[in-house]
PDB file of N, CA and C in Angstrom:
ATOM      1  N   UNK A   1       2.009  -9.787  10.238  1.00  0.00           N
ATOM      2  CA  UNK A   1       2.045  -8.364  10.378  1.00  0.00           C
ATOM      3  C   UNK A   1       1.995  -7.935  11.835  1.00  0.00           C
ATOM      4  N   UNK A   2       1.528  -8.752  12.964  1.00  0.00           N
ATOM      5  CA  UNK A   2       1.328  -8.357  14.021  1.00  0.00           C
ATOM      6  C   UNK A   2       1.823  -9.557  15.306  1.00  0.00           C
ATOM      7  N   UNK A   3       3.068  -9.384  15.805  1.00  0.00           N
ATOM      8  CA  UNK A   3       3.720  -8.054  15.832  1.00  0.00           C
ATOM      9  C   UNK A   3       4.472  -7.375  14.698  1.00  0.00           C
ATOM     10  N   UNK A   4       4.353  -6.568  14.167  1.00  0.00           N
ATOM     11  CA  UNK A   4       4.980  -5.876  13.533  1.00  0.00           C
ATOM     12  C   UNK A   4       6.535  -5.537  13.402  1.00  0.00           C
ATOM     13  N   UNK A   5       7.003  -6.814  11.813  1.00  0.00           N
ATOM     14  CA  UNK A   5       8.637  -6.799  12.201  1.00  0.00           C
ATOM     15  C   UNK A   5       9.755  -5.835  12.263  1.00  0.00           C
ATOM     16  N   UNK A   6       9.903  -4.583  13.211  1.00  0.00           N
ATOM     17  CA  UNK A   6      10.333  -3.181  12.568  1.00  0.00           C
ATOM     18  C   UNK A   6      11.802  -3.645  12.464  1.00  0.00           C
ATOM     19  N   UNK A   7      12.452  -4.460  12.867  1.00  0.00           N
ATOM     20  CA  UNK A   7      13.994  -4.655  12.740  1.00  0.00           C
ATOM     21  C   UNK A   7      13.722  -5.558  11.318  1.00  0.00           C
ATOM     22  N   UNK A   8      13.107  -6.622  10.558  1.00  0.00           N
ATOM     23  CA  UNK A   8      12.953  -6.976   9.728  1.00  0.00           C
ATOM     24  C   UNK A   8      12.680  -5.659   8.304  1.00  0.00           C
ATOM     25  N   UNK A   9      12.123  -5.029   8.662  1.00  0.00           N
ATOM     26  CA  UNK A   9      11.274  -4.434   7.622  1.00  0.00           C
ATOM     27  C   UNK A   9      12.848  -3.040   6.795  1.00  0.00           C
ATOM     28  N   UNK A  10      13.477  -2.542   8.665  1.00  0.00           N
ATOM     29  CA  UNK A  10      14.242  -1.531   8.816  1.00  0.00           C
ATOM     30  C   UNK A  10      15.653  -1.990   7.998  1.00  0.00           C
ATOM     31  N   UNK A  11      15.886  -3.416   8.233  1.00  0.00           N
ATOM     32  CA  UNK A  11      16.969  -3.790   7.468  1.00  0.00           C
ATOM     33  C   UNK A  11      16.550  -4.050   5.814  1.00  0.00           C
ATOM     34  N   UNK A  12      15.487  -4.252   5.439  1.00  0.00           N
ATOM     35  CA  UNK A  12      14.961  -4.405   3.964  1.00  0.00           C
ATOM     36  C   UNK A  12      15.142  -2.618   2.951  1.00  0.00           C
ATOM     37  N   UNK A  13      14.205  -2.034   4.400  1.00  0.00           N
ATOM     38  CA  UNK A  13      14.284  -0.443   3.581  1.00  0.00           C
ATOM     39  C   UNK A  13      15.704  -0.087   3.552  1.00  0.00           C
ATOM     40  N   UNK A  14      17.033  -0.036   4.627  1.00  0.00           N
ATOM     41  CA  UNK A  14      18.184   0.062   4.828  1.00  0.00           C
ATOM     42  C   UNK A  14      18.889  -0.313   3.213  1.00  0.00           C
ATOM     43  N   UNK A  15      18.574  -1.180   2.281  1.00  0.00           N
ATOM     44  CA  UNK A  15      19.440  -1.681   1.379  1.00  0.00           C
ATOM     45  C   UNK A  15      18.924  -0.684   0.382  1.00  0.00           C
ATOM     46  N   UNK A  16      17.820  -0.033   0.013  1.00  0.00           N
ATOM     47  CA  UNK A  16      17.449   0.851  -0.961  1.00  0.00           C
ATOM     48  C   UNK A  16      17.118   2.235  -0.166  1.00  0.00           C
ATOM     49  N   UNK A  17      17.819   2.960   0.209  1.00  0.00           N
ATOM     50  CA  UNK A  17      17.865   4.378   0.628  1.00  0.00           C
ATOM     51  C   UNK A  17      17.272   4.965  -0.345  1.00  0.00           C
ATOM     52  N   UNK A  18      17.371   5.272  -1.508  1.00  0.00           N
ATOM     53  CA  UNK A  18      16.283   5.911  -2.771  1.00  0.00           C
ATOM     54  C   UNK A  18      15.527   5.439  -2.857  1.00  0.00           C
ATOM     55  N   UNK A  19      15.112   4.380  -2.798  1.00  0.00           N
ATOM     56  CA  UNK A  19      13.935   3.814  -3.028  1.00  0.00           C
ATOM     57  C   UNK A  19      12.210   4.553  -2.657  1.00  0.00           C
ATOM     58  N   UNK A  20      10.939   4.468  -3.563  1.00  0.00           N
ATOM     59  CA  UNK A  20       9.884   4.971  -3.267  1.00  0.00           C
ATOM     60  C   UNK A  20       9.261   4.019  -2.132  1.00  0.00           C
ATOM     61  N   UNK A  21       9.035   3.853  -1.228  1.00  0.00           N
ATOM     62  CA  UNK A  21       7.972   2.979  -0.452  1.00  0.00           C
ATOM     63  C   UNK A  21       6.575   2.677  -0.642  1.00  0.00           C
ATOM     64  N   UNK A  22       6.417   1.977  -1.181  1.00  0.00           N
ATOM     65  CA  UNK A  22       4.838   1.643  -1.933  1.00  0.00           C
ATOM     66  C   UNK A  22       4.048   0.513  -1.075  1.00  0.00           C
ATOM     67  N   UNK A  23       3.158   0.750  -0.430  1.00  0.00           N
ATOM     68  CA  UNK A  23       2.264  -0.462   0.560  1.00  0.00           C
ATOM     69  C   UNK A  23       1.204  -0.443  -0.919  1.00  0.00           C
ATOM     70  N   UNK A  24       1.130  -1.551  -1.114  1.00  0.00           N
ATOM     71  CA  UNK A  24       0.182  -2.026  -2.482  1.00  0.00           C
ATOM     72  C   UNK A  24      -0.894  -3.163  -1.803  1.00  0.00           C
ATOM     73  N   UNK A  25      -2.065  -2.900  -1.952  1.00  0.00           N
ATOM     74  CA  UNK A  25      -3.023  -3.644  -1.603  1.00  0.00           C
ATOM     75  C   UNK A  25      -4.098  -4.300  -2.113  1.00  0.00           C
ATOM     76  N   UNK A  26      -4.957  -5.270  -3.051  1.00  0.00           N
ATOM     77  CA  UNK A  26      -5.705  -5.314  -3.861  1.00  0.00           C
ATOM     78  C   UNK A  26      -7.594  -4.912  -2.869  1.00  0.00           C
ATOM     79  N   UNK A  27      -7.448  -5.062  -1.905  1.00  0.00           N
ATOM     80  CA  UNK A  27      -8.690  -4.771  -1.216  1.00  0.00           C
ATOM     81  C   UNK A  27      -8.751  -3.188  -1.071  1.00  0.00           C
ATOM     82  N   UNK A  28      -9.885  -2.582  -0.770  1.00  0.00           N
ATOM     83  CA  UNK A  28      -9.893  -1.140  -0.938  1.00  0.00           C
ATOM     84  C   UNK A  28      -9.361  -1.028   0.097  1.00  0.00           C
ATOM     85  N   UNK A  29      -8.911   0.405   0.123  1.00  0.00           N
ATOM     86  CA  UNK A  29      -7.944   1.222   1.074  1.00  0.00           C
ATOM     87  C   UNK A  29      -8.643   1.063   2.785  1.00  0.00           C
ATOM     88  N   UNK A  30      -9.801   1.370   2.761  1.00  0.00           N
ATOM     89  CA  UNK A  30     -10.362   0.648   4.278  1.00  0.00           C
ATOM     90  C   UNK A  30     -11.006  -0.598   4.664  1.00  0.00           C
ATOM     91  N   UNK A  31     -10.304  -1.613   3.783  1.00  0.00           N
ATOM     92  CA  UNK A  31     -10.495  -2.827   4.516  1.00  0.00           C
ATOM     93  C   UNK A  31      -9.264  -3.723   4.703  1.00  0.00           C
ATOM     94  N   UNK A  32      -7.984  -3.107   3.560  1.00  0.00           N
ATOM     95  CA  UNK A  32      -7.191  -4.059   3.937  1.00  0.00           C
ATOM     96  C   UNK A  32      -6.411  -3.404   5.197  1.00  0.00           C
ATOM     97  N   UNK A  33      -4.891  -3.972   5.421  1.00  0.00           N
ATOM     98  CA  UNK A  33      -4.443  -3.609   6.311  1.00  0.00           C
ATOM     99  C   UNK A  33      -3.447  -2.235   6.638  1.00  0.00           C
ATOM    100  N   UNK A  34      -3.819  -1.348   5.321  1.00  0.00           N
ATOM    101  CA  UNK A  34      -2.868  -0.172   5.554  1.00  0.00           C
ATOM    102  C   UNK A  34      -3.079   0.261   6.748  1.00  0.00           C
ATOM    103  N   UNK A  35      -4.304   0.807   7.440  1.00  0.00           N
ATOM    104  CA  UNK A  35      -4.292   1.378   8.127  1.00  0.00           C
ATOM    105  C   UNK A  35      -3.560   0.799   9.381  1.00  0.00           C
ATOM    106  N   UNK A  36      -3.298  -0.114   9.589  1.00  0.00           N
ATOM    107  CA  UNK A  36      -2.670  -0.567  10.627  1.00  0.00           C
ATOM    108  C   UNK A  36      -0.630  -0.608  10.257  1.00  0.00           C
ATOM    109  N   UNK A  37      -0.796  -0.739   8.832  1.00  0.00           N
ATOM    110  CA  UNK A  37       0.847  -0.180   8.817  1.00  0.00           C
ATOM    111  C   UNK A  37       1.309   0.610   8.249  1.00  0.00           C
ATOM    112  N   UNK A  38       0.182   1.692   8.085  1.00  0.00           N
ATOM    113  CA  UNK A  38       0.905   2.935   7.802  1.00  0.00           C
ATOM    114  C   UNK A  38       1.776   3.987   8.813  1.00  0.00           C
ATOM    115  N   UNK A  39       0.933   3.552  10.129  1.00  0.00           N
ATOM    116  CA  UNK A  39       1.664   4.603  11.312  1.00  0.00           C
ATOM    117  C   UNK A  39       3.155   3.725  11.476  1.00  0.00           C
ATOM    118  N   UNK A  40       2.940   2.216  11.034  1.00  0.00           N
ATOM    119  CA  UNK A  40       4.413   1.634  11.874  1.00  0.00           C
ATOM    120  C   UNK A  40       5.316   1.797  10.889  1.00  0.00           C
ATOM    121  N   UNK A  41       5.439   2.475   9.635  1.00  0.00           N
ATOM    122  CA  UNK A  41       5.935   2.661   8.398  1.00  0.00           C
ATOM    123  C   UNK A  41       6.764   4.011   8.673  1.00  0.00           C
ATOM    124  N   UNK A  42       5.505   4.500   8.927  1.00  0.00           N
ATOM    125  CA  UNK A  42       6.019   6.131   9.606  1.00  0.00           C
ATOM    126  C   UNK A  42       7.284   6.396   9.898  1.00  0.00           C
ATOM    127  N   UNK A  43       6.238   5.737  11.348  1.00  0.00           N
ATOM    128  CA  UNK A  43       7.538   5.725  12.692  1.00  0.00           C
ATOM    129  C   UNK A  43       8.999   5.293  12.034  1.00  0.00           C
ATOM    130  N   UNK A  44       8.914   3.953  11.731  1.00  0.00           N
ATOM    131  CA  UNK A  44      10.271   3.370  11.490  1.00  0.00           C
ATOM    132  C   UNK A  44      10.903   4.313  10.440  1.00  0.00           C
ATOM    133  N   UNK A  45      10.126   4.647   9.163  1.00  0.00           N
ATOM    134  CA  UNK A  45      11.009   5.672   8.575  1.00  0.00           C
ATOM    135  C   UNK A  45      11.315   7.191   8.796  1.00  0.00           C
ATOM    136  N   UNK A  46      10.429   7.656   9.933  1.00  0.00           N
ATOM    137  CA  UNK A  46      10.957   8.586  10.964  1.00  0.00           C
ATOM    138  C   UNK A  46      11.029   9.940  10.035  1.00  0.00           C
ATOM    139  N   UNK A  47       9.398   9.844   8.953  1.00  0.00           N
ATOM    140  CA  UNK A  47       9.344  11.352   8.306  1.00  0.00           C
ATOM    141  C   UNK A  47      10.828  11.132   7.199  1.00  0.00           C
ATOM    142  N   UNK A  48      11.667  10.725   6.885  1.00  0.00           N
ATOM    143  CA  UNK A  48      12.500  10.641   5.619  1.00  0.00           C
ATOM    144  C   UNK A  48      11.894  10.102   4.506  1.00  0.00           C
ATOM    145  N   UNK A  49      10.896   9.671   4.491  1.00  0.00           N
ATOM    146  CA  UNK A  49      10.194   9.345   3.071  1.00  0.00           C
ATOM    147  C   UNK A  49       9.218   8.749   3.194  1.00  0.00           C
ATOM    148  N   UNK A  50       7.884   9.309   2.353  1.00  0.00           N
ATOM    149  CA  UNK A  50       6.679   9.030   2.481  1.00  0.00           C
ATOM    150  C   UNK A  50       6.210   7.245   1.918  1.00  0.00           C
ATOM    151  N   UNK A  51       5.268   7.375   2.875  1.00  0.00           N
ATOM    152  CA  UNK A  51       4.822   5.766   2.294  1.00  0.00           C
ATOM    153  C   UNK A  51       3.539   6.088   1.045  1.00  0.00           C
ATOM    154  N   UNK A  52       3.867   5.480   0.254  1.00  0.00           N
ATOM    155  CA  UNK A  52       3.025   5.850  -0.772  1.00  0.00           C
ATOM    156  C   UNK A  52       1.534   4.800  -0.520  1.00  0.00           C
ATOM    157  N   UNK A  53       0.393   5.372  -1.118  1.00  0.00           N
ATOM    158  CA  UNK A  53      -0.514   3.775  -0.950  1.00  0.00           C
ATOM    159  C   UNK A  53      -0.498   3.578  -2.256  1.00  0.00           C
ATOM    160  N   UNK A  54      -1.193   2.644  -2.877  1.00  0.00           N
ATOM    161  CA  UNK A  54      -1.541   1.976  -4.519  1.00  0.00           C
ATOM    162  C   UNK A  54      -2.332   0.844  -3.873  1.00  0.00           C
ATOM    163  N   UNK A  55      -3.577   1.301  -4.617  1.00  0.00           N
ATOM    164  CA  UNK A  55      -4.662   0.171  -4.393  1.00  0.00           C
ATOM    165  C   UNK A  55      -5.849   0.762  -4.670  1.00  0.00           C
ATOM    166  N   UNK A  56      -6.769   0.064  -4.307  1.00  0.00           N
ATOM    167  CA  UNK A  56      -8.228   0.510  -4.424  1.00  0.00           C
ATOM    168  C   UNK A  56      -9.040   1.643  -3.643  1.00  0.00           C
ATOM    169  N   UNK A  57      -9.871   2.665  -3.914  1.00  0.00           N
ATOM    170  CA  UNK A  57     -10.396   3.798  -3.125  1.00  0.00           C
ATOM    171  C   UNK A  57     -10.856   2.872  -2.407  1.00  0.00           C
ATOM    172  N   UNK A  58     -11.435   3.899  -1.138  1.00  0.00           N
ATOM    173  CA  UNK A  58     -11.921   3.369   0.058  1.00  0.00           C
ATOM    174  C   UNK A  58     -13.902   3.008  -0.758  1.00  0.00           C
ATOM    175  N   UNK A  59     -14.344   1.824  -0.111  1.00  0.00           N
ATOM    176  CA  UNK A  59     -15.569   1.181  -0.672  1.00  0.00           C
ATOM    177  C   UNK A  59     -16.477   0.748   0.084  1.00  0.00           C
ATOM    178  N   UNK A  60     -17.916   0.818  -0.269  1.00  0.00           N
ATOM    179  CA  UNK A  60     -18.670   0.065   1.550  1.00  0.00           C
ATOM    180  C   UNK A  60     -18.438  -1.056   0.814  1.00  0.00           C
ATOM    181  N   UNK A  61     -18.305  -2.238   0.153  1.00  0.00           N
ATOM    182  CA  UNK A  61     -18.188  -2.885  -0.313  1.00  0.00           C
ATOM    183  C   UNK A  61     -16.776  -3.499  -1.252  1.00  0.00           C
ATOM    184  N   UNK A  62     -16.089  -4.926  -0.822  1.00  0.00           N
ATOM    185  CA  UNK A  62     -15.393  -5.264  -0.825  1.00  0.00           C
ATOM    186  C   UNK A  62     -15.166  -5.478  -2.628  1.00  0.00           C
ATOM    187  N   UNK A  63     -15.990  -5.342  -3.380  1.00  0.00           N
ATOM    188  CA  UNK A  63     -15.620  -5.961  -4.898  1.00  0.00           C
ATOM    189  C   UNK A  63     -17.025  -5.249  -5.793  1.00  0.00           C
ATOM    190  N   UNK A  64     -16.780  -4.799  -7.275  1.00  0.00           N
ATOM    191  CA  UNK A  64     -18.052  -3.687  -7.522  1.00  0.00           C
ATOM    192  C   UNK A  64     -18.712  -5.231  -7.957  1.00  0.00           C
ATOM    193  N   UNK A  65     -18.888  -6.817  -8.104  1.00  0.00           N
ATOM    194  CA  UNK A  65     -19.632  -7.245  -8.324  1.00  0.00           C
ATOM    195  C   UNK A  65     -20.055  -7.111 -10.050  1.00  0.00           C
ATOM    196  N   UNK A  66     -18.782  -6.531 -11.215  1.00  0.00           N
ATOM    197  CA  UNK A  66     -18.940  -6.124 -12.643  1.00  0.00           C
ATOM    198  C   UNK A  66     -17.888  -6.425 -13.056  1.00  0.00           C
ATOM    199  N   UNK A  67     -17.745  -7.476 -13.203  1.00  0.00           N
ATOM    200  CA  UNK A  67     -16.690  -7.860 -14.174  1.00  0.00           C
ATOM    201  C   UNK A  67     -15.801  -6.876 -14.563  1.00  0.00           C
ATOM    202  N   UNK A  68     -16.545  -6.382 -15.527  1.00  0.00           N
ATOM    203  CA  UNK A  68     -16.364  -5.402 -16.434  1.00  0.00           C
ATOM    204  C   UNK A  68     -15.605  -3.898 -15.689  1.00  0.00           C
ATOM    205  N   UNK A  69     -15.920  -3.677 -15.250  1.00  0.00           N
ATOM    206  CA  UNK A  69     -15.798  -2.326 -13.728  1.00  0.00           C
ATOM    207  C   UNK A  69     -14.601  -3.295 -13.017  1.00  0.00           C
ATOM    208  N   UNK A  70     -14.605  -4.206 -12.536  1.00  0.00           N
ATOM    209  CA  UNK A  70     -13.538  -4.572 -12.263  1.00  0.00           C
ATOM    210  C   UNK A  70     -12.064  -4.832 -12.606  1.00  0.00           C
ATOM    211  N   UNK A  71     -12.466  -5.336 -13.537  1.00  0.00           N
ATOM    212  CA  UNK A  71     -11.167  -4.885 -14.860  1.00  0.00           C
ATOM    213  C   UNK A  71     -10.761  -3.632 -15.133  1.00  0.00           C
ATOM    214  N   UNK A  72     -11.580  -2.416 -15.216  1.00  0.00           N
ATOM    215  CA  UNK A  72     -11.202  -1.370 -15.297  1.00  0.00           C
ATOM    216  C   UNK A  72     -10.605  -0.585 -14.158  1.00  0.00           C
ATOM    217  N   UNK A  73     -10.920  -1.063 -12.810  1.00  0.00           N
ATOM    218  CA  UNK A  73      -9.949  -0.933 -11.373  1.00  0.00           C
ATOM    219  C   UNK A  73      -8.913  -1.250 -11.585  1.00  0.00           C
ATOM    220  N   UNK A  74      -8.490  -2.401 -11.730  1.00  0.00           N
ATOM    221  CA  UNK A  74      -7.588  -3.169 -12.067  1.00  0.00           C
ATOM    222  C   UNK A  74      -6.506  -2.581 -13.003  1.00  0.00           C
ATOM    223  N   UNK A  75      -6.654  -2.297 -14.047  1.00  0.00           N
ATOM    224  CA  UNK A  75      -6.075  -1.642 -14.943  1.00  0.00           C
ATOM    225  C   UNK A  75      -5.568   0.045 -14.515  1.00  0.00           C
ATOM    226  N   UNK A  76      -6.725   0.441 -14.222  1.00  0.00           N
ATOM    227  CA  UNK A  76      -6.048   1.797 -13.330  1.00  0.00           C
ATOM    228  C   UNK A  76      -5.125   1.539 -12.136  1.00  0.00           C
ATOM    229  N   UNK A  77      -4.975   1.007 -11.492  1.00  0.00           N
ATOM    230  CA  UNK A  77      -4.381   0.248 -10.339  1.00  0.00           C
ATOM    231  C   UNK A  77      -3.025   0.208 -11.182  1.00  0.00           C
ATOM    232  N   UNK A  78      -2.985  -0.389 -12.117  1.00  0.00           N
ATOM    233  CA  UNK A  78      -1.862  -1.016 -12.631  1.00  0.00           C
ATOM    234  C   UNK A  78      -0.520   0.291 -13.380  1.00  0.00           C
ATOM    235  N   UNK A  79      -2.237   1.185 -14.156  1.00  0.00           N
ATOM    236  CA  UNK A  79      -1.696   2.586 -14.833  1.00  0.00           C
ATOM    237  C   UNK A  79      -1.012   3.115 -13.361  1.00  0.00           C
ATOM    238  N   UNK A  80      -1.805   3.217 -12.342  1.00  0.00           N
ATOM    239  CA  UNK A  80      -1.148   4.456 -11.328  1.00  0.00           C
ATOM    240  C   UNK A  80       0.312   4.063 -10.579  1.00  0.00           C
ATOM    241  N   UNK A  81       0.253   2.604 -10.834  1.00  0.00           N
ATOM    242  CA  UNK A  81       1.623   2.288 -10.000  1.00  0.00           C
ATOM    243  C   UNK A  81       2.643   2.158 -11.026  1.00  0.00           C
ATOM    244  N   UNK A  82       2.434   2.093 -11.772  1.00  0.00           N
ATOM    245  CA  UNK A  82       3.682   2.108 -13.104  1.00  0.00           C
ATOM    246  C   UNK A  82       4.241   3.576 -13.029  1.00  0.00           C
ATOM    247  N   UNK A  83       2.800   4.618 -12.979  1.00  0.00           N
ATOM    248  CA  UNK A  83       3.376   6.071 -12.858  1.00  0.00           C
ATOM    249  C   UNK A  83       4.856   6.399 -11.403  1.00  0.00           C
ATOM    250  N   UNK A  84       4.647   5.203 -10.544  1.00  0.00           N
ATOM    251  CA  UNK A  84       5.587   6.095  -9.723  1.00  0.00           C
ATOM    252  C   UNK A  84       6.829   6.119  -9.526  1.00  0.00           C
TER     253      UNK A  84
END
């Protein structure tokens, strides 16, 4: 990810012009690495179409440690990205 391939990435988005842009992450939203490629997402798509996120809310903690609760992330995760 770093350096950041914008001629790689620019020729990938280039083949699906309709396409939704989805950065999908299984770690919550402030630990994995969106924040570092959401601005270079931006830029390269230059405001013509939003980068979507799909993943986990932001957490002080990396995993709820519940099975059970975890599965149910998981599953919402799964419901919200099917929605888009």
């Amino acid at each position: 990810m770093s350096p950041f391939p914008y001629d790689l990435v620019a020729a990938e988005l280039d083949k699906y012009p309709n396409a939704k842009v989805v950065w999908a992450q299984e770690e919550p939203k402030n630990m994995g690495p969106y924040f570092y490629i959401a601005p270079r997402l931006d830029t390269l798509l230059k405001k013509t179409r939003d980068v979507h996120y799909e993943g986990r809310a932001p957490s002080a903690s990396p995993a709820t440690g519940n099975k059970a609760q975890h599965r149910k992330e998981v599953e919402a995760m799964q419901k919200d990205f099917m929605s888009l």
